[in-house]
PDB file of N, CA and C in Angstrom:
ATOM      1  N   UNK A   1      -5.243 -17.505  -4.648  1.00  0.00           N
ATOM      2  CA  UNK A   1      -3.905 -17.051  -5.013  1.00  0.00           C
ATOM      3  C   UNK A   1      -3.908 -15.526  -5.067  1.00  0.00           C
ATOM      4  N   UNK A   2      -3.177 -14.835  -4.309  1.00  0.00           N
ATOM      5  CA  UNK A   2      -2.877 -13.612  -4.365  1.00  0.00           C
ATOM      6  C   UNK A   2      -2.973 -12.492  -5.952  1.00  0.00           C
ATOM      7  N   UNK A   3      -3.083 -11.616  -5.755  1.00  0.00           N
ATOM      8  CA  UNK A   3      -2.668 -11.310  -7.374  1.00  0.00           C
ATOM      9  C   UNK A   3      -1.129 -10.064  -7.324  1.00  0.00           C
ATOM     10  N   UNK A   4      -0.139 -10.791  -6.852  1.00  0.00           N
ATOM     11  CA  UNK A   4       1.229 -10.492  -6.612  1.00  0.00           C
ATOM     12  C   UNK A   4       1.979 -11.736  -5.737  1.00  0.00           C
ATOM     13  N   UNK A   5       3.249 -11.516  -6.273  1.00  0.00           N
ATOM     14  CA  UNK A   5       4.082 -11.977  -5.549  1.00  0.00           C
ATOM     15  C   UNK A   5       5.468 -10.549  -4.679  1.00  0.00           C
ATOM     16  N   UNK A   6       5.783 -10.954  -3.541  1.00  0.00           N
ATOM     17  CA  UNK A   6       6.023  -9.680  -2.700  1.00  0.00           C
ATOM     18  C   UNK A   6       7.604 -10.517  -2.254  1.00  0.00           C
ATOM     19  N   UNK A   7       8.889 -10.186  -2.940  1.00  0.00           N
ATOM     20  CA  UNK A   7       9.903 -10.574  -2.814  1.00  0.00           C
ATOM     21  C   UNK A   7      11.112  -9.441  -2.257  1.00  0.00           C
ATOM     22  N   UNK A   8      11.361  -9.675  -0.608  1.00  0.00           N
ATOM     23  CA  UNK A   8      12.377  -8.862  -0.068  1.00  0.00           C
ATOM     24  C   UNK A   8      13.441  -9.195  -0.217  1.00  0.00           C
ATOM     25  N   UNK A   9      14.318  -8.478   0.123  1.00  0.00           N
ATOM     26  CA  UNK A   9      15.785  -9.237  -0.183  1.00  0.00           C
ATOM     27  C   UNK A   9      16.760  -8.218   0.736  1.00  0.00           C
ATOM     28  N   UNK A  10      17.127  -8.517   2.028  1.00  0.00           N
ATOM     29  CA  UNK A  10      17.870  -7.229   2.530  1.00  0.00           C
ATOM     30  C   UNK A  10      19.265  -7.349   2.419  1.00  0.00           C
ATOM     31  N   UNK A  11      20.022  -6.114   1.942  1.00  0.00           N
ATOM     32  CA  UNK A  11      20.895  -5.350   1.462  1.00  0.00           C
ATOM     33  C   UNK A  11      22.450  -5.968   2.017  1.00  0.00           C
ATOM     34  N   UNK A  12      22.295  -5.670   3.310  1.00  0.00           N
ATOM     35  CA  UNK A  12      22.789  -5.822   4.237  1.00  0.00           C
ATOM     36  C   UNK A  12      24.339  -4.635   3.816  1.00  0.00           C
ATOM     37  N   UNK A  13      23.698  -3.473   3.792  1.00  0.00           N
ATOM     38  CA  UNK A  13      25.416  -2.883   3.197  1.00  0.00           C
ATOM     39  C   UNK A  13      24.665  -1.458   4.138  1.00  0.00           C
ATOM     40  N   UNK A  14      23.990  -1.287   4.717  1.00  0.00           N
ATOM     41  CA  UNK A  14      24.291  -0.364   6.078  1.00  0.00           C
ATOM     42  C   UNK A  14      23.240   1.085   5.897  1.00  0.00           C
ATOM     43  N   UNK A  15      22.471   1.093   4.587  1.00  0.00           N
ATOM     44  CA  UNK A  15      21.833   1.699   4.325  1.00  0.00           C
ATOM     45  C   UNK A  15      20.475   1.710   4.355  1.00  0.00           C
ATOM     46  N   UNK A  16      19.754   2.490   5.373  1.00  0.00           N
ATOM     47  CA  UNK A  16      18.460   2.271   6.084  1.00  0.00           C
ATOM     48  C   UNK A  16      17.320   2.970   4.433  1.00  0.00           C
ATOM     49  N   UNK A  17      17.788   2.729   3.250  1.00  0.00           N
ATOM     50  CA  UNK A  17      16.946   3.359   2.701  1.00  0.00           C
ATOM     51  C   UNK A  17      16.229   2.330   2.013  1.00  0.00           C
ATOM     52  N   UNK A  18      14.542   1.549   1.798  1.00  0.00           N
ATOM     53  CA  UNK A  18      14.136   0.845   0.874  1.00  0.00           C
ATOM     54  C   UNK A  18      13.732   0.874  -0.453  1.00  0.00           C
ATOM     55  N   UNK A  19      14.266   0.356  -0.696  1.00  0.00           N
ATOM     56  CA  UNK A  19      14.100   0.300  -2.789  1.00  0.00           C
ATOM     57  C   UNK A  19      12.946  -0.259  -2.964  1.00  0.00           C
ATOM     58  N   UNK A  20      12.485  -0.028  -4.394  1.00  0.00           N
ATOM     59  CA  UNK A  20      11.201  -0.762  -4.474  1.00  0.00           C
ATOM     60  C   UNK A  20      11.155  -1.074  -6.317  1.00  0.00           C
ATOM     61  N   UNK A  21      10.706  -2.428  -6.270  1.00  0.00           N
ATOM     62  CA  UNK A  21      10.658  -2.752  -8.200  1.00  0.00           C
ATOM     63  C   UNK A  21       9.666  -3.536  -8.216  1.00  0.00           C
ATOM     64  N   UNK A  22       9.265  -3.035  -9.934  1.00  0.00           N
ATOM     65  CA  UNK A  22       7.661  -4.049 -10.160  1.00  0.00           C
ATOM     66  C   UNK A  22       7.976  -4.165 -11.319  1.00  0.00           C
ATOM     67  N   UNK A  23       7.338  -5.414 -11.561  1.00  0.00           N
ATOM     68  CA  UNK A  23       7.426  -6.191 -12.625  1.00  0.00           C
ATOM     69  C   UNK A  23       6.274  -6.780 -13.201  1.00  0.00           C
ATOM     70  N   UNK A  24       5.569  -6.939 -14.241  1.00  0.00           N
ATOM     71  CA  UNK A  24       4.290  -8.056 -14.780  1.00  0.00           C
ATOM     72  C   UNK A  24       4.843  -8.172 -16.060  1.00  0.00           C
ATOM     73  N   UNK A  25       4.799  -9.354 -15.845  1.00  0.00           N
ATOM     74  CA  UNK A  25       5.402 -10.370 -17.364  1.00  0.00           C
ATOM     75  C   UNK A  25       4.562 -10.194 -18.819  1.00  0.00           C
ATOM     76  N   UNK A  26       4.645 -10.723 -19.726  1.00  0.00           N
ATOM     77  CA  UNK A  26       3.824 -10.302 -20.980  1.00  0.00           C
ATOM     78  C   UNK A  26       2.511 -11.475 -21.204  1.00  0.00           C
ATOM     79  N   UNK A  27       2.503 -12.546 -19.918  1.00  0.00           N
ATOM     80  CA  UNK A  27       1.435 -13.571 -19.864  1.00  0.00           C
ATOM     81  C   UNK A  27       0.611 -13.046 -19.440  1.00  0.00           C
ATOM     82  N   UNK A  28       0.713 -11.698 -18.717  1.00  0.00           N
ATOM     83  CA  UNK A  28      -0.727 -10.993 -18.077  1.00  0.00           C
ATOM     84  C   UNK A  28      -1.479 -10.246 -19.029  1.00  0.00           C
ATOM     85  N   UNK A  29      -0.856  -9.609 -20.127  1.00  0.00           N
ATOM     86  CA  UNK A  29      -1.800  -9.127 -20.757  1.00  0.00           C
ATOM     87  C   UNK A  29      -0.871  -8.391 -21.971  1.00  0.00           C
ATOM     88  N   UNK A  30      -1.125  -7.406 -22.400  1.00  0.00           N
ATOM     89  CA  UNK A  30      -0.762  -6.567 -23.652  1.00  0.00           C
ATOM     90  C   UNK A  30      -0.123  -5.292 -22.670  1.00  0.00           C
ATOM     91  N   UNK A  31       0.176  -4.292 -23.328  1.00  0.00           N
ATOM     92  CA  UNK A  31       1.180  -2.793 -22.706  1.00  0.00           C
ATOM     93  C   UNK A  31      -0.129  -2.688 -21.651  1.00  0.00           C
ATOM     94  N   UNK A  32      -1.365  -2.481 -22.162  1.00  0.00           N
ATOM     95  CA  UNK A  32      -2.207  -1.200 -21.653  1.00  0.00           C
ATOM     96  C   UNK A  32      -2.441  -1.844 -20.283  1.00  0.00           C
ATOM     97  N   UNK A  33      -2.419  -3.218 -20.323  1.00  0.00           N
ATOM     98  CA  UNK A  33      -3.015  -4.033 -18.935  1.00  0.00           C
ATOM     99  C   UNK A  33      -2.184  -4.289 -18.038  1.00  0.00           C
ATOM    100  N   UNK A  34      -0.186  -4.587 -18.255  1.00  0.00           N
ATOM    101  CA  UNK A  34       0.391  -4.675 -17.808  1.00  0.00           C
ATOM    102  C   UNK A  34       0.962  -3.185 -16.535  1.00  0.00           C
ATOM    103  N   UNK A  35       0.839  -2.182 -17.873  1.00  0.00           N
ATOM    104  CA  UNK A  35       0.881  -0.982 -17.273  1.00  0.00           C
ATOM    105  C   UNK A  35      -0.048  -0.197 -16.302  1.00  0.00           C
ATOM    106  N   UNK A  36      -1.087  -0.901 -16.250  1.00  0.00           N
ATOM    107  CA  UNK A  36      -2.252  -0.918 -15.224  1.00  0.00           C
ATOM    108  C   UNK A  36      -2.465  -1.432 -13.970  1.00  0.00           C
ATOM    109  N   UNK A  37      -1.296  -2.714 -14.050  1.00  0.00           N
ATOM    110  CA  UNK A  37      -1.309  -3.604 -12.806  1.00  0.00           C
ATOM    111  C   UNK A  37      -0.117  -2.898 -12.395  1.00  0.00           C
ATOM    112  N   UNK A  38       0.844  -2.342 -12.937  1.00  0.00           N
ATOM    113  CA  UNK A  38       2.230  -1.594 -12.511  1.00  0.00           C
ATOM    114  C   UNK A  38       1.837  -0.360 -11.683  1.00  0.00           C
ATOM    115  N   UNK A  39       0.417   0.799 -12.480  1.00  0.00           N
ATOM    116  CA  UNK A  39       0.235   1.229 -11.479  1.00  0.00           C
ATOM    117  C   UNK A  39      -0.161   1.325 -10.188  1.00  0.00           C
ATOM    118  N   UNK A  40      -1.347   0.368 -10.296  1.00  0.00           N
ATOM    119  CA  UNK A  40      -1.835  -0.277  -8.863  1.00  0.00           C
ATOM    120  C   UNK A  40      -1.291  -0.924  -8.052  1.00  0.00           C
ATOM    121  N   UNK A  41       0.198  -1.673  -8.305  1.00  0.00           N
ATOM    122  CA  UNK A  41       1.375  -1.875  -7.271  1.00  0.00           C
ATOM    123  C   UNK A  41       2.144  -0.379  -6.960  1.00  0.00           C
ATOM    124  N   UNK A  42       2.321   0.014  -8.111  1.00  0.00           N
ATOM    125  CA  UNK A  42       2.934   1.537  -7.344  1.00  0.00           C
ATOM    126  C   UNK A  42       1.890   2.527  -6.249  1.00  0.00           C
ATOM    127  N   UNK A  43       0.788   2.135  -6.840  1.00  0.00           N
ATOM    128  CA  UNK A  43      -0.009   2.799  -5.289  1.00  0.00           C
ATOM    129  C   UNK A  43       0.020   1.996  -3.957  1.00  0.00           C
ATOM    130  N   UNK A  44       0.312   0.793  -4.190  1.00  0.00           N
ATOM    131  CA  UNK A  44      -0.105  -0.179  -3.211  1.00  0.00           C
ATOM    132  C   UNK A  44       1.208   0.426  -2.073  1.00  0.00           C
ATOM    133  N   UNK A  45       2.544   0.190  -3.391  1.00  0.00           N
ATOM    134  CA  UNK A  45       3.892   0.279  -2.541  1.00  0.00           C
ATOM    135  C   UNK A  45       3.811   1.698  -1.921  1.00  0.00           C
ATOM    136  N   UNK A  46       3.227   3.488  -2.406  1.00  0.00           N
ATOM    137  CA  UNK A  46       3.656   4.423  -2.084  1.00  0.00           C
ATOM    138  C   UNK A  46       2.874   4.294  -0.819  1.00  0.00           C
ATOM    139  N   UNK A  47       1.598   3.640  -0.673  1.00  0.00           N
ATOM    140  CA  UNK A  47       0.864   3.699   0.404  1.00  0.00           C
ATOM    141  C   UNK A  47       1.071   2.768   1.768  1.00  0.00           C
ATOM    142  N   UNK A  48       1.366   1.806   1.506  1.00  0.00           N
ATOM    143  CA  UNK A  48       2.182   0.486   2.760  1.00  0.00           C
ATOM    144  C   UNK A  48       3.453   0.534   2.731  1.00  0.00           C
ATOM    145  N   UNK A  49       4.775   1.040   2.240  1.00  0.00           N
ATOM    146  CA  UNK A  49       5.467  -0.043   2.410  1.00  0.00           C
ATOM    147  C   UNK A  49       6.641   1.530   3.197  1.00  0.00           C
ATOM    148  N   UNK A  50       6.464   2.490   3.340  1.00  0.00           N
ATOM    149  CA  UNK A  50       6.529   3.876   4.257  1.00  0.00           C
ATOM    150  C   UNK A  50       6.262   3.364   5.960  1.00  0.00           C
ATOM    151  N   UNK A  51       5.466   2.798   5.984  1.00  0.00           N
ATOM    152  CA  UNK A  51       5.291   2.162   7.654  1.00  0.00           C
ATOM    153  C   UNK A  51       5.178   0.570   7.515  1.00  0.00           C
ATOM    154  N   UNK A  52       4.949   0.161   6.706  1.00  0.00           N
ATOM    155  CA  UNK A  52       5.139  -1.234   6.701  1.00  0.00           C
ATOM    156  C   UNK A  52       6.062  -1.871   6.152  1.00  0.00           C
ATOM    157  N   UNK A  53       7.147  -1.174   5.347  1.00  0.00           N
ATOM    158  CA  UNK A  53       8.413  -1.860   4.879  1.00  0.00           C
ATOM    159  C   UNK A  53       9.617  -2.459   5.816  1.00  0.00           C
ATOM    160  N   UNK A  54      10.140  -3.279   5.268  1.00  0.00           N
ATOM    161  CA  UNK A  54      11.707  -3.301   5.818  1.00  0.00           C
ATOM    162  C   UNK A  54      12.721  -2.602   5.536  1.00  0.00           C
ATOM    163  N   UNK A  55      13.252  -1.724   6.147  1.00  0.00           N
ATOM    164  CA  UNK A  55      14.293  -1.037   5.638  1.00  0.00           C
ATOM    165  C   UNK A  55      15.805  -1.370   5.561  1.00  0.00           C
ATOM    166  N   UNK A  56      16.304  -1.040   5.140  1.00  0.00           N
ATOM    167  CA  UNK A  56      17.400  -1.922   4.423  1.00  0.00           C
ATOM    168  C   UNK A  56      17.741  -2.589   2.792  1.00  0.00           C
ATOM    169  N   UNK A  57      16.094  -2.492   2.740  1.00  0.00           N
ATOM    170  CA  UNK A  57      15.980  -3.504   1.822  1.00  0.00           C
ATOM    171  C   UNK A  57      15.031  -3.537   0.685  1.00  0.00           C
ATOM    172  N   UNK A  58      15.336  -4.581  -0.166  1.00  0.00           N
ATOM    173  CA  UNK A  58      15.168  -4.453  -1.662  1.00  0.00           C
ATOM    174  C   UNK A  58      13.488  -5.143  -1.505  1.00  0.00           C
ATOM    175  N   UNK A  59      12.591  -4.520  -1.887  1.00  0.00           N
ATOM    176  CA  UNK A  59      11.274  -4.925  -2.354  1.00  0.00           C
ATOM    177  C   UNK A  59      11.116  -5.004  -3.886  1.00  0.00           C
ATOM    178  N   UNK A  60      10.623  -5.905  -4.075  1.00  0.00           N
ATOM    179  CA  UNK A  60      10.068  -6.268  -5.314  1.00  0.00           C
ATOM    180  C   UNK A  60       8.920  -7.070  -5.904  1.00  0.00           C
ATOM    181  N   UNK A  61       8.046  -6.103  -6.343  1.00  0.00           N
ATOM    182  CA  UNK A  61       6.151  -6.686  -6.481  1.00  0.00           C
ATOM    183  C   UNK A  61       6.391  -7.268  -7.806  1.00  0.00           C
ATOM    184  N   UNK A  62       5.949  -8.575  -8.104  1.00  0.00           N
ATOM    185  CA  UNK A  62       5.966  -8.829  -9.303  1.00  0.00           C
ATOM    186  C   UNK A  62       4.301  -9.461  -9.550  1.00  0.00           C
ATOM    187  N   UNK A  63       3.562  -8.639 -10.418  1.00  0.00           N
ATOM    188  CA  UNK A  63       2.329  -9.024 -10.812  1.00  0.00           C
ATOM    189  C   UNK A  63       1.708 -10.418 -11.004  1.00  0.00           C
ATOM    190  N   UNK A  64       0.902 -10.935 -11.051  1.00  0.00           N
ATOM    191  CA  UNK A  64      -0.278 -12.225 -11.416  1.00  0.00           C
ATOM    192  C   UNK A  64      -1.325 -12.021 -12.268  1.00  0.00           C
ATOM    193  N   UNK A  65      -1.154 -12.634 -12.640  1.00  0.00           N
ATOM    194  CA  UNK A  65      -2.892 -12.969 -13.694  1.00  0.00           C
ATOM    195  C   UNK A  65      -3.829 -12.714 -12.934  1.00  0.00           C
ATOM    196  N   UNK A  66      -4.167 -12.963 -11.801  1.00  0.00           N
ATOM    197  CA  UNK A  66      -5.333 -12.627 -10.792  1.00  0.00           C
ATOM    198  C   UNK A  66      -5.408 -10.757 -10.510  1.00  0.00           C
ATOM    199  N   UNK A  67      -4.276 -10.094 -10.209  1.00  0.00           N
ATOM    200  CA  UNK A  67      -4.370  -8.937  -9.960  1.00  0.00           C
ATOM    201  C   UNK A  67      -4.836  -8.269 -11.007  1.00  0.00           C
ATOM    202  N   UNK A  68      -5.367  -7.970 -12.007  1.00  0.00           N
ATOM    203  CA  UNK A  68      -5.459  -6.813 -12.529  1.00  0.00           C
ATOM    204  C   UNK A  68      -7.576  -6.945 -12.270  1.00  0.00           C
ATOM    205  N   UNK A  69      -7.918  -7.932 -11.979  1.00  0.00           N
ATOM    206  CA  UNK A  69      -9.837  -7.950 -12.074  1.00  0.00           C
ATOM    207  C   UNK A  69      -9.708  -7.924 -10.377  1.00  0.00           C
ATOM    208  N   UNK A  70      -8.821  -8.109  -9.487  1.00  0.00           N
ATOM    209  CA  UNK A  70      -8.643  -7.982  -8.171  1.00  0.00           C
ATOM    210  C   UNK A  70      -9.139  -6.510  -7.408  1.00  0.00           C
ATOM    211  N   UNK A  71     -10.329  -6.590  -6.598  1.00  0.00           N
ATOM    212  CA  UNK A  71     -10.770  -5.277  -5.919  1.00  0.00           C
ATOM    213  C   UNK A  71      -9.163  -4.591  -5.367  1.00  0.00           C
ATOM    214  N   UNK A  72      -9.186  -3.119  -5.439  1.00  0.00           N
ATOM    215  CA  UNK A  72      -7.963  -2.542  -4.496  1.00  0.00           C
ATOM    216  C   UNK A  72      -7.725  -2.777  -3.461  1.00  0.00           C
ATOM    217  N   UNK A  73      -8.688  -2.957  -2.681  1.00  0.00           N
ATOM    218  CA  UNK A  73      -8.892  -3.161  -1.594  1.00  0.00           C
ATOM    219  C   UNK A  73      -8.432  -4.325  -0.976  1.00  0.00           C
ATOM    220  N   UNK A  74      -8.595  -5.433  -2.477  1.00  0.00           N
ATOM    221  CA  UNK A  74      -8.318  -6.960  -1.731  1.00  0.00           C
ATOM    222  C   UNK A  74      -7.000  -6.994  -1.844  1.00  0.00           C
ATOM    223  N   UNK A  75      -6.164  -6.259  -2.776  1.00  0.00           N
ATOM    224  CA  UNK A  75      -4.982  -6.389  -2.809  1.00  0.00           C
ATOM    225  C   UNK A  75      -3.982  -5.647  -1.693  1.00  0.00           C
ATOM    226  N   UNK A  76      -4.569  -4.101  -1.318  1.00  0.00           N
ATOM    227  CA  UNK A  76      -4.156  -3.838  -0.184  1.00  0.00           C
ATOM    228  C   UNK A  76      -4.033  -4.591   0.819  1.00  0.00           C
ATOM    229  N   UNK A  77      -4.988  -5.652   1.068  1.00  0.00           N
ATOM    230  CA  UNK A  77      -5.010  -6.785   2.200  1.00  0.00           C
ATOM    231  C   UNK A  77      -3.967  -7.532   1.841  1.00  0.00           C
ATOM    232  N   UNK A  78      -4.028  -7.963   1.028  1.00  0.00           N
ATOM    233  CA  UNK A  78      -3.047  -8.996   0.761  1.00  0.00           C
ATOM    234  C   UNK A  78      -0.837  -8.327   0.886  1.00  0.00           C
ATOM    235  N   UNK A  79      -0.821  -6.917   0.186  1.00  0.00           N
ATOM    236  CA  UNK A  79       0.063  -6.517   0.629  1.00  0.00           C
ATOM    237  C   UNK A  79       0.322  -6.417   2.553  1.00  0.00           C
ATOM    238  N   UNK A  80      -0.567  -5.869   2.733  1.00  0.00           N
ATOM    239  CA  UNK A  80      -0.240  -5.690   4.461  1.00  0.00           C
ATOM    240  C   UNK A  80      -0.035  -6.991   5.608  1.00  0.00           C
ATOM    241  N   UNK A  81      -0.616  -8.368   4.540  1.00  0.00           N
ATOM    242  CA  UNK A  81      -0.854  -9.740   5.012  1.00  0.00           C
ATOM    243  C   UNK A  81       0.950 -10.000   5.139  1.00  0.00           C
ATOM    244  N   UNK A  82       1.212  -9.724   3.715  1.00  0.00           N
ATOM    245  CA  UNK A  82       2.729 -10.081   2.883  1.00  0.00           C
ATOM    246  C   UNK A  82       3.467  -9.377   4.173  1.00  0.00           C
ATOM    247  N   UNK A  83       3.246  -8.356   4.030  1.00  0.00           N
ATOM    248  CA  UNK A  83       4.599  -7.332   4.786  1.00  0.00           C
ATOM    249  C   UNK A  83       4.356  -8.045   6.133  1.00  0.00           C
ATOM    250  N   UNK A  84       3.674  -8.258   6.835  1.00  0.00           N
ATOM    251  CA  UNK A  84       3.321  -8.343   8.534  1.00  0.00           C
ATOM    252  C   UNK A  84       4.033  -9.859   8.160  1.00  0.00           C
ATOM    253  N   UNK A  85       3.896 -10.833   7.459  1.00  0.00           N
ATOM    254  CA  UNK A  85       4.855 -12.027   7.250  1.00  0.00           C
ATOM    255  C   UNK A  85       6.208 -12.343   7.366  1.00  0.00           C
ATOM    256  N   UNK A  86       6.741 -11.000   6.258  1.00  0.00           N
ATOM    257  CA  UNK A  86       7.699 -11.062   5.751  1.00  0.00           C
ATOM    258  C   UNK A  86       8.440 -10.005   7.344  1.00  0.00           C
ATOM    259  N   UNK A  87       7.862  -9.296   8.163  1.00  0.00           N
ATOM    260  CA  UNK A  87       8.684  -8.446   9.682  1.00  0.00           C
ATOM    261  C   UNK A  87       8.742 -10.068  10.219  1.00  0.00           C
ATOM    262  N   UNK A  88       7.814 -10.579  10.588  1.00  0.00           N
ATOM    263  CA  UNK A  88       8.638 -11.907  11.381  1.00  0.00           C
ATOM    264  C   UNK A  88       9.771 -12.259  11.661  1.00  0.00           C
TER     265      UNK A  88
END
């Protein structure tokens, strides 16, 4: 199981600009851990989603219990897996 879920949603109102929102619920952990997995989606998103996004449109990372002990690396995979899915 991934440690994110990667939910697009396009706009459709004519504006080539992509939004981006993250979320981890309070089942993942306490402030310090939640806010930890928030940053490591905000790196994930500033770094993929510039050439790998959809534009138009609304992105939204919402955290897992698996992501925060998850290598960066594995999660970068898993974002670039998501996005190359979600262009189809």
């Amino acid at each position: 199981m991934p440690g994110f879920v990667l939910l697009v949603r396009d706009r459709r109102d004519g504006d080539p600009a992509m939004r981006v929102g993250f979320t981890v619920t309070k089942k993942i952990g306490n402030a310090v851990v939640r806010n930890r997995m928030k940053r490591r989606l905000r790196s994930l998103a500033r770094e993929l989603l510039p050439s790998n996004g959809v534009g138009g449109a609304d992105h939204v990372l919402i955290g897992r219990n698996g992501g925060i002990e998850r290598d960066y690396a594995a999660l970068r995979t898993e974002l670039v897996k998501a996005l190359k899915k979600v262009a189809r």
